[in-house]
C-alpha atoms as a PDB file:
ATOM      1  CA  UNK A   1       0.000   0.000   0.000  1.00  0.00           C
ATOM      2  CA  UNK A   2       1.169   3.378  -1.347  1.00  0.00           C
ATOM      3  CA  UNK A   3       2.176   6.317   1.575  1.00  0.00           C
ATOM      4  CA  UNK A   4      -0.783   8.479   0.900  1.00  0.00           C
ATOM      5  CA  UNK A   5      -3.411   5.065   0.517  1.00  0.00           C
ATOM      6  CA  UNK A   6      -2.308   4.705   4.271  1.00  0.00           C
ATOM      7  CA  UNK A   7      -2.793   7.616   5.560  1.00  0.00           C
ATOM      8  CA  UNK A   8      -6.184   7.936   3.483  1.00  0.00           C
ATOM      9  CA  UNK A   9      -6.819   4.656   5.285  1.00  0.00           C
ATOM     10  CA  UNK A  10      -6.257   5.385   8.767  1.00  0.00           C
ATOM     11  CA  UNK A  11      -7.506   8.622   8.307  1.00  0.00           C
ATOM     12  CA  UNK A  12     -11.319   6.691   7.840  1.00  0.00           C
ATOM     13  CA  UNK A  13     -10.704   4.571  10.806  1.00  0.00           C
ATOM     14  CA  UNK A  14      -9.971   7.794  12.690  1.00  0.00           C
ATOM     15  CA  UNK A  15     -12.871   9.626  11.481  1.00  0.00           C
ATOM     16  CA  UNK A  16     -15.462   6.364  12.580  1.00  0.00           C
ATOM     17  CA  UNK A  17     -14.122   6.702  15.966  1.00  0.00           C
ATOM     18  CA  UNK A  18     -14.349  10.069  16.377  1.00  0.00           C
ATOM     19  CA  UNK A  19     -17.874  10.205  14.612  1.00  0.00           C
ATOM     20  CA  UNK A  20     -19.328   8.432  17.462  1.00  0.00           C
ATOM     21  CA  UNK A  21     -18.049  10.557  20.446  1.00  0.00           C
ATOM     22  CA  UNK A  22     -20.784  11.897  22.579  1.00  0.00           C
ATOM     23  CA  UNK A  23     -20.481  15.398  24.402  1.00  0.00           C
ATOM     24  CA  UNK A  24     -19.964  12.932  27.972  1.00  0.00           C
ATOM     25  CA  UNK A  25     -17.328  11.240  25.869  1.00  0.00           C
ATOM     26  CA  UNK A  26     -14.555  14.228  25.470  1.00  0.00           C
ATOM     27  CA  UNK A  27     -14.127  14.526  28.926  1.00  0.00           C
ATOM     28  CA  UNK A  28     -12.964  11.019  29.652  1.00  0.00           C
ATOM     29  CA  UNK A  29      -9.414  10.039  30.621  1.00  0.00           C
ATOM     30  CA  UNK A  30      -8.143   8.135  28.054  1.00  0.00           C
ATOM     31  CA  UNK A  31      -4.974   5.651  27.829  1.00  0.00           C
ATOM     32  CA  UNK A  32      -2.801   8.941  27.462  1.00  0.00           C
ATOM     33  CA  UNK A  33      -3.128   9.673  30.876  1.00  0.00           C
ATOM     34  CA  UNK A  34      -2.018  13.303  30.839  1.00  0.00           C
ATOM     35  CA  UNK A  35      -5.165  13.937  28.099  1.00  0.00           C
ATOM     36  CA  UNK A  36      -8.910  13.427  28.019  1.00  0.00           C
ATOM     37  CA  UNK A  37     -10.571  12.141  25.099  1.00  0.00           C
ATOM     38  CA  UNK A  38     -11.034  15.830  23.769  1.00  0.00           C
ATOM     39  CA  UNK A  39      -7.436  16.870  24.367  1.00  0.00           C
ATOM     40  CA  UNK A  40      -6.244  13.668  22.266  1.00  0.00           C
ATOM     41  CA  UNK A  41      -8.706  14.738  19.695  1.00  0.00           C
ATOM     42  CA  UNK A  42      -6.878  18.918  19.531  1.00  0.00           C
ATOM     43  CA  UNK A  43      -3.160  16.787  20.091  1.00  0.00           C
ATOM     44  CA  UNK A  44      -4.239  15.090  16.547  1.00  0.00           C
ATOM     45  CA  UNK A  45      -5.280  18.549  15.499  1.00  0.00           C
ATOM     46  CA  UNK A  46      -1.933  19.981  16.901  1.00  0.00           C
ATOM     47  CA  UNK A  47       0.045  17.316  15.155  1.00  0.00           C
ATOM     48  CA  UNK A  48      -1.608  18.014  11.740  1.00  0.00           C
ATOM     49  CA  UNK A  49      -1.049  21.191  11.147  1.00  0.00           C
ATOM     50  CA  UNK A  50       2.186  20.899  12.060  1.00  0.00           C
ATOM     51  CA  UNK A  51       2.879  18.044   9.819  1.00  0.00           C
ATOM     52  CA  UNK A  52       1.259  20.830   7.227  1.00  0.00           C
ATOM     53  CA  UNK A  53       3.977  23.179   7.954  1.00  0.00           C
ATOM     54  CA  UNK A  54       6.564  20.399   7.813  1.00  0.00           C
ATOM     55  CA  UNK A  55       6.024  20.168   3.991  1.00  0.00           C
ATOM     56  CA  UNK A  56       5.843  24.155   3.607  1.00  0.00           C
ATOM     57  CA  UNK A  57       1.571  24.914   4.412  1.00  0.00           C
ATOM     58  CA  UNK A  58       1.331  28.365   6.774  1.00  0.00           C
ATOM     59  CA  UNK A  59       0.077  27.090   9.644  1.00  0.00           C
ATOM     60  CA  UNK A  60      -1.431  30.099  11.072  1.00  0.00           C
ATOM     61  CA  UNK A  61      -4.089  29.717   8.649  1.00  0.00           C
ATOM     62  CA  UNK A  62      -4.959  26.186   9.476  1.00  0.00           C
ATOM     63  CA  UNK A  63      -4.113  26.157  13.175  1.00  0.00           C
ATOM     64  CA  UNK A  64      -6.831  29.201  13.517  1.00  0.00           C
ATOM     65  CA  UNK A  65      -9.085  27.762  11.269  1.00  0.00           C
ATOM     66  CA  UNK A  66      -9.331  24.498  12.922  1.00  0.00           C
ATOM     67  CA  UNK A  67      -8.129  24.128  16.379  1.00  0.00           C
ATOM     68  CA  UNK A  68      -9.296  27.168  18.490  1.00  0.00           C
ATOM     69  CA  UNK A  69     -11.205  26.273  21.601  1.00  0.00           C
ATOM     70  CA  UNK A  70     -13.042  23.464  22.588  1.00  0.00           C
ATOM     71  CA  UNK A  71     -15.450  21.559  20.296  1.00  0.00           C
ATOM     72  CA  UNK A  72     -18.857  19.799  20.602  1.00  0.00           C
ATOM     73  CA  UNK A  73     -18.795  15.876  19.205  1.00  0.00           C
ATOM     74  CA  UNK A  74     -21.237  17.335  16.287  1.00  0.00           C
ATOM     75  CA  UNK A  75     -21.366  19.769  14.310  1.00  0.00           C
ATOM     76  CA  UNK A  76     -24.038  22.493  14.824  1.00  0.00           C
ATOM     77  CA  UNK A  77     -24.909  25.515  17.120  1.00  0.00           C
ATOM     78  CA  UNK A  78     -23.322  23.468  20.353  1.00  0.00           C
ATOM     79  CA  UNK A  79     -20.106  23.070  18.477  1.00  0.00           C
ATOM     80  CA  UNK A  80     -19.367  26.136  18.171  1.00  0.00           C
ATOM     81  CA  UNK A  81     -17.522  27.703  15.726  1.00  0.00           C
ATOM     82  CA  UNK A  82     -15.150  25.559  14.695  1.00  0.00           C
ATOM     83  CA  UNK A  83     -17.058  22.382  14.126  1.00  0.00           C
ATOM     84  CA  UNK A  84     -16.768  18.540  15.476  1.00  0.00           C
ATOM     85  CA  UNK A  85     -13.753  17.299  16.597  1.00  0.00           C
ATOM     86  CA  UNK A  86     -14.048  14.557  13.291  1.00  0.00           C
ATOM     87  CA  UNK A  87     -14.635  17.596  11.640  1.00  0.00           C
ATOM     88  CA  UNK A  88     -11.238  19.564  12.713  1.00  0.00           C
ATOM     89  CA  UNK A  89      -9.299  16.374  12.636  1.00  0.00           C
ATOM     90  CA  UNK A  90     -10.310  15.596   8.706  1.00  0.00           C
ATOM     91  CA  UNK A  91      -9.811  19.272   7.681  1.00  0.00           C
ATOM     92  CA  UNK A  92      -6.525  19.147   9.312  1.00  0.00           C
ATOM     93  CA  UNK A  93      -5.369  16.359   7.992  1.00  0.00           C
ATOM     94  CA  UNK A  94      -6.381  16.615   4.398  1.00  0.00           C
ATOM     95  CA  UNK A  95      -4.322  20.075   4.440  1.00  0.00           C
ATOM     96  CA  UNK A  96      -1.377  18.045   5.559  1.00  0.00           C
ATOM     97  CA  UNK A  97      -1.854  15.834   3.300  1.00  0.00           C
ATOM     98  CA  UNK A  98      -2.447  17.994   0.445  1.00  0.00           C
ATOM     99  CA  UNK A  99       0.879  20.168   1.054  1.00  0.00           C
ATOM    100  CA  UNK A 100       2.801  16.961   1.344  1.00  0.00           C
ATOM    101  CA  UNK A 101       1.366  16.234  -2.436  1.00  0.00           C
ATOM    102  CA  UNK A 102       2.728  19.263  -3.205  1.00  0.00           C
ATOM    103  CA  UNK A 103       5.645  18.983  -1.841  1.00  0.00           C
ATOM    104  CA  UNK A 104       6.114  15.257  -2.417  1.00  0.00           C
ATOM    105  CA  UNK A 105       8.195  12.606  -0.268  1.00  0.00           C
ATOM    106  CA  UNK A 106      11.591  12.724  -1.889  1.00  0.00           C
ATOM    107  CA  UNK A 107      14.204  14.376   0.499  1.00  0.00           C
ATOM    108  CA  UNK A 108      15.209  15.507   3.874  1.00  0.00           C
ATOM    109  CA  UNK A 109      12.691  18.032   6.184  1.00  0.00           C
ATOM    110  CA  UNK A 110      13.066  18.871   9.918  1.00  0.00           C
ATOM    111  CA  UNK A 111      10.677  18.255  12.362  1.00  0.00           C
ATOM    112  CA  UNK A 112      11.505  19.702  15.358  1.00  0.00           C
ATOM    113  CA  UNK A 113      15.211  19.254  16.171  1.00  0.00           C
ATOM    114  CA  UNK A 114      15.483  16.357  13.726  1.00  0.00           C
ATOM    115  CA  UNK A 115      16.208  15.984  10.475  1.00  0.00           C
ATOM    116  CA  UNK A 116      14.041  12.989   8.479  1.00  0.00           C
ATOM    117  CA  UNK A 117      13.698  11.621   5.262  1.00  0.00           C
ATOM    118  CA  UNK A 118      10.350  12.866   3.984  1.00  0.00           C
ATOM    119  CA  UNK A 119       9.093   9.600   3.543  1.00  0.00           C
ATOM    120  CA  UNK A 120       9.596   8.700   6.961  1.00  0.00           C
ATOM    121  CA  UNK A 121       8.477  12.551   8.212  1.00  0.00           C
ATOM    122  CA  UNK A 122       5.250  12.081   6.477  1.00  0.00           C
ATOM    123  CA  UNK A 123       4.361   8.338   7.415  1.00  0.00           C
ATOM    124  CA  UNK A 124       4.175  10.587  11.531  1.00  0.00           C
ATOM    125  CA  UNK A 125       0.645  11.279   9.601  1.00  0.00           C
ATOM    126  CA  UNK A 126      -1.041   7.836   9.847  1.00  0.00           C
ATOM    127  CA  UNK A 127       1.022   6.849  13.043  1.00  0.00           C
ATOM    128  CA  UNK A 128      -0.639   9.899  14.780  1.00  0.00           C
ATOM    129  CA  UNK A 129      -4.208   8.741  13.698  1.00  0.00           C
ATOM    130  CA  UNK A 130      -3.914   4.764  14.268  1.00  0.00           C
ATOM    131  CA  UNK A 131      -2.610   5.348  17.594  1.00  0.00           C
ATOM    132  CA  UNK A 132      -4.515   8.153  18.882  1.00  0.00           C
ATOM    133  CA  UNK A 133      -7.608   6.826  17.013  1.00  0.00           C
ATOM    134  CA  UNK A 134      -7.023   3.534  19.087  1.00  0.00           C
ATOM    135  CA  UNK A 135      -6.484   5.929  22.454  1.00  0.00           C
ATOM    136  CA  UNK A 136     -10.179   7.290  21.691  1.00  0.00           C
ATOM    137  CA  UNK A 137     -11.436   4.328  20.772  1.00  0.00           C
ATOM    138  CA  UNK A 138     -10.228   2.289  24.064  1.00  0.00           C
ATOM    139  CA  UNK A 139     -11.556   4.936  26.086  1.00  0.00           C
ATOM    140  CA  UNK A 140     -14.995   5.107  24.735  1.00  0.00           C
ATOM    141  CA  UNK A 141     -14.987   1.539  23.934  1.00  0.00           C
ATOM    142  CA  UNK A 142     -14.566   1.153  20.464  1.00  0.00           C
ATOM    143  CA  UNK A 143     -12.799  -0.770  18.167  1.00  0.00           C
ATOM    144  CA  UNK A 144     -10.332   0.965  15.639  1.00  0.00           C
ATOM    145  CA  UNK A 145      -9.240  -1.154  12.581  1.00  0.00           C
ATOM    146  CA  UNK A 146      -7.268  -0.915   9.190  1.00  0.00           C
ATOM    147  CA  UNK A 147      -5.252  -3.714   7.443  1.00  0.00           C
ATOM    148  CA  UNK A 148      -3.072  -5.637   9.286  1.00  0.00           C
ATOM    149  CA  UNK A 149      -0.366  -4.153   6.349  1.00  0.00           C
ATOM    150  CA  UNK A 150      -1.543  -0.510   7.390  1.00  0.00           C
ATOM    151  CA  UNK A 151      -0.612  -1.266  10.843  1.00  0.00           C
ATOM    152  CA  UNK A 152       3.020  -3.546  10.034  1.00  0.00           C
ATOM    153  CA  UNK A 153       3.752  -0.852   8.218  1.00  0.00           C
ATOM    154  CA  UNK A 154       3.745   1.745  10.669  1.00  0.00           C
ATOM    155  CA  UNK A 155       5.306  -0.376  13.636  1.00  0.00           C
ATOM    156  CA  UNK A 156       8.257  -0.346  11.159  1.00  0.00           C
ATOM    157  CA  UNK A 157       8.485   3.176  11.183  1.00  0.00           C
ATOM    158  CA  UNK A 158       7.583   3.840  14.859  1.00  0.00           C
ATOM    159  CA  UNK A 159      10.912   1.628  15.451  1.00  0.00           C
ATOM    160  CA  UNK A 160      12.737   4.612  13.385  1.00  0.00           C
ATOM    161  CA  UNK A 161      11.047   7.394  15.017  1.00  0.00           C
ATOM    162  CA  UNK A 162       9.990   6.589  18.426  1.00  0.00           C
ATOM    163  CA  UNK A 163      13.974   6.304  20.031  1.00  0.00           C
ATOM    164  CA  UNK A 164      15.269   6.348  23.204  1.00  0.00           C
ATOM    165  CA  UNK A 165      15.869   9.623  24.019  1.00  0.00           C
ATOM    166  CA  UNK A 166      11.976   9.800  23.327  1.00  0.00           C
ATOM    167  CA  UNK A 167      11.102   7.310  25.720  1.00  0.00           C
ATOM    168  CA  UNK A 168       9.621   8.951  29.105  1.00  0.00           C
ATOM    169  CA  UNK A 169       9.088  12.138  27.493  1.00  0.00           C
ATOM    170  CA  UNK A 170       7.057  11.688  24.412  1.00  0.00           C
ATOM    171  CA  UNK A 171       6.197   8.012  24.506  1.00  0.00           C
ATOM    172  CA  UNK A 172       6.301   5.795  28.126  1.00  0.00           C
ATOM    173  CA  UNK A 173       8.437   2.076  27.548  1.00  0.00           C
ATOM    174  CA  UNK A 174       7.378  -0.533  25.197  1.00  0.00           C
ATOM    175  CA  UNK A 175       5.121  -2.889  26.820  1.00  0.00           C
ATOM    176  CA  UNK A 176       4.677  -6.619  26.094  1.00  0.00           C
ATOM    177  CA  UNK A 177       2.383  -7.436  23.172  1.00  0.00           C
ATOM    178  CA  UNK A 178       2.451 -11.194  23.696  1.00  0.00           C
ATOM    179  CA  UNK A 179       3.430 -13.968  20.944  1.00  0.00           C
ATOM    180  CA  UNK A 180      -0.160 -13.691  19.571  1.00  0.00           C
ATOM    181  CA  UNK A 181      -0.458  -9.904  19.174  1.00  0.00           C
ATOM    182  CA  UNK A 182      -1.865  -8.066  15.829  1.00  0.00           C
ATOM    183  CA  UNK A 183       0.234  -6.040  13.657  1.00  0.00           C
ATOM    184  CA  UNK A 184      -2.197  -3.292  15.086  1.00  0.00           C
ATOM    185  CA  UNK A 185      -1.702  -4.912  18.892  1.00  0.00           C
ATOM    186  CA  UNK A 186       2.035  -4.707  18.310  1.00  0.00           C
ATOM    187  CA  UNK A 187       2.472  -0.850  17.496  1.00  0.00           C
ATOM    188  CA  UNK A 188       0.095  -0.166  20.318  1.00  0.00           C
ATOM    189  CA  UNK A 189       2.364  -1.868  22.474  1.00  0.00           C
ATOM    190  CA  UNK A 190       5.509  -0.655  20.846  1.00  0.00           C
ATOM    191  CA  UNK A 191       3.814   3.307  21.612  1.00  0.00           C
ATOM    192  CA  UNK A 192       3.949   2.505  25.352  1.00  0.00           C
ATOM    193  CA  UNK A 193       0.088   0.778  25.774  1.00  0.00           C
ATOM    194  CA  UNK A 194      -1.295  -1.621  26.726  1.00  0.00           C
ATOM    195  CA  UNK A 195      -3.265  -3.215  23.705  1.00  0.00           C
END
């Protein structure tokens, strides 16, 4: 599967998680302990647009566009101005997905104070919304699922990006996924969860 057919595809799984939060379910904890179900949601938000600017979008456009304030689980009057949190996480991530088009994978970009290969930089993309998908959808109790290649995939690049030095800050320590784990099981456990 292609970069951009993965992202497309854990970008739906995303969205049919976050398309069934309720108003009651934003405010619970979820398996990122520091954030609640919402504040997972605006982190996704957070890390799009900044995975926008990565491959040359403004992102003072997009970041007030999308992610000011909280947000209602539907769109309408209760919502507020800035729509659902599916909402904001779509429009978010199709602009970082459309400046990465036009910027295309081939090279080096910094993110933060590192320096990737673009095709590694942009596969961050589909990590963010597999894993925190899966945090919303444990916490709500939903399932989250893509192909078992979707989710191989990126546990092969979460072994490049998610080092060390990243550990306890960014990501707690592997846990054990056991012998009979799912690819998807696997990069859960890899990200410092328990699947």
């Amino acid at each position: 599967m292609e970069p951009f057919d993965r992202a497309a595809a854990t970008l739906a799984a995303c969205r049919a998680v976050l398309w069934r939060l309720t108003e009651d379910d934003l405010s619970r904890p979820s398996p990122c302990t520091e954030y609640t179900v919402g504040e997972v949601g605006q982190h996704v938000v957070r890390s799009m647009v900044l995975l926008a600017s990565v491959a040359g979008e403004p992102a003072a456009g997009l970041a007030a566009g999308a992610a000011a304030g909280p947000v209602g689980p539907a769109a309408g009057p209760a919502a507020g101005p800035v729509g659902s949190l599916e909402e904001q996480v779509a429009v978010t991530t199709e602009a970082a997905l459309a400046a990465w088009r036009r910027r295309g994978l081939d090279g080096t970009v910094a993110v933060g104070r590192s320096t990737l290969p673009a095709t590694l930089a942009f596969e961050i993309i589909p990590m963010e919304l597999l894993v925190h998908g899966w945090d919303v959808a444990r916490a709500t109790g939903q399932q989250i699922d893509v192909p078992p290649e979707v989710a191989d995939r990126l546990l092969s690049c979460a072994r490049e990006l998610v080092t060390e030095d990243k550990r306890g800050r960014s990501f707690a320590a592997e846990v054990p996924a056991g012998p009979q784990a799912s690819a998807l099981q696997r990069l859960i456990a890899f990200t410092g969860r328990v699947p």
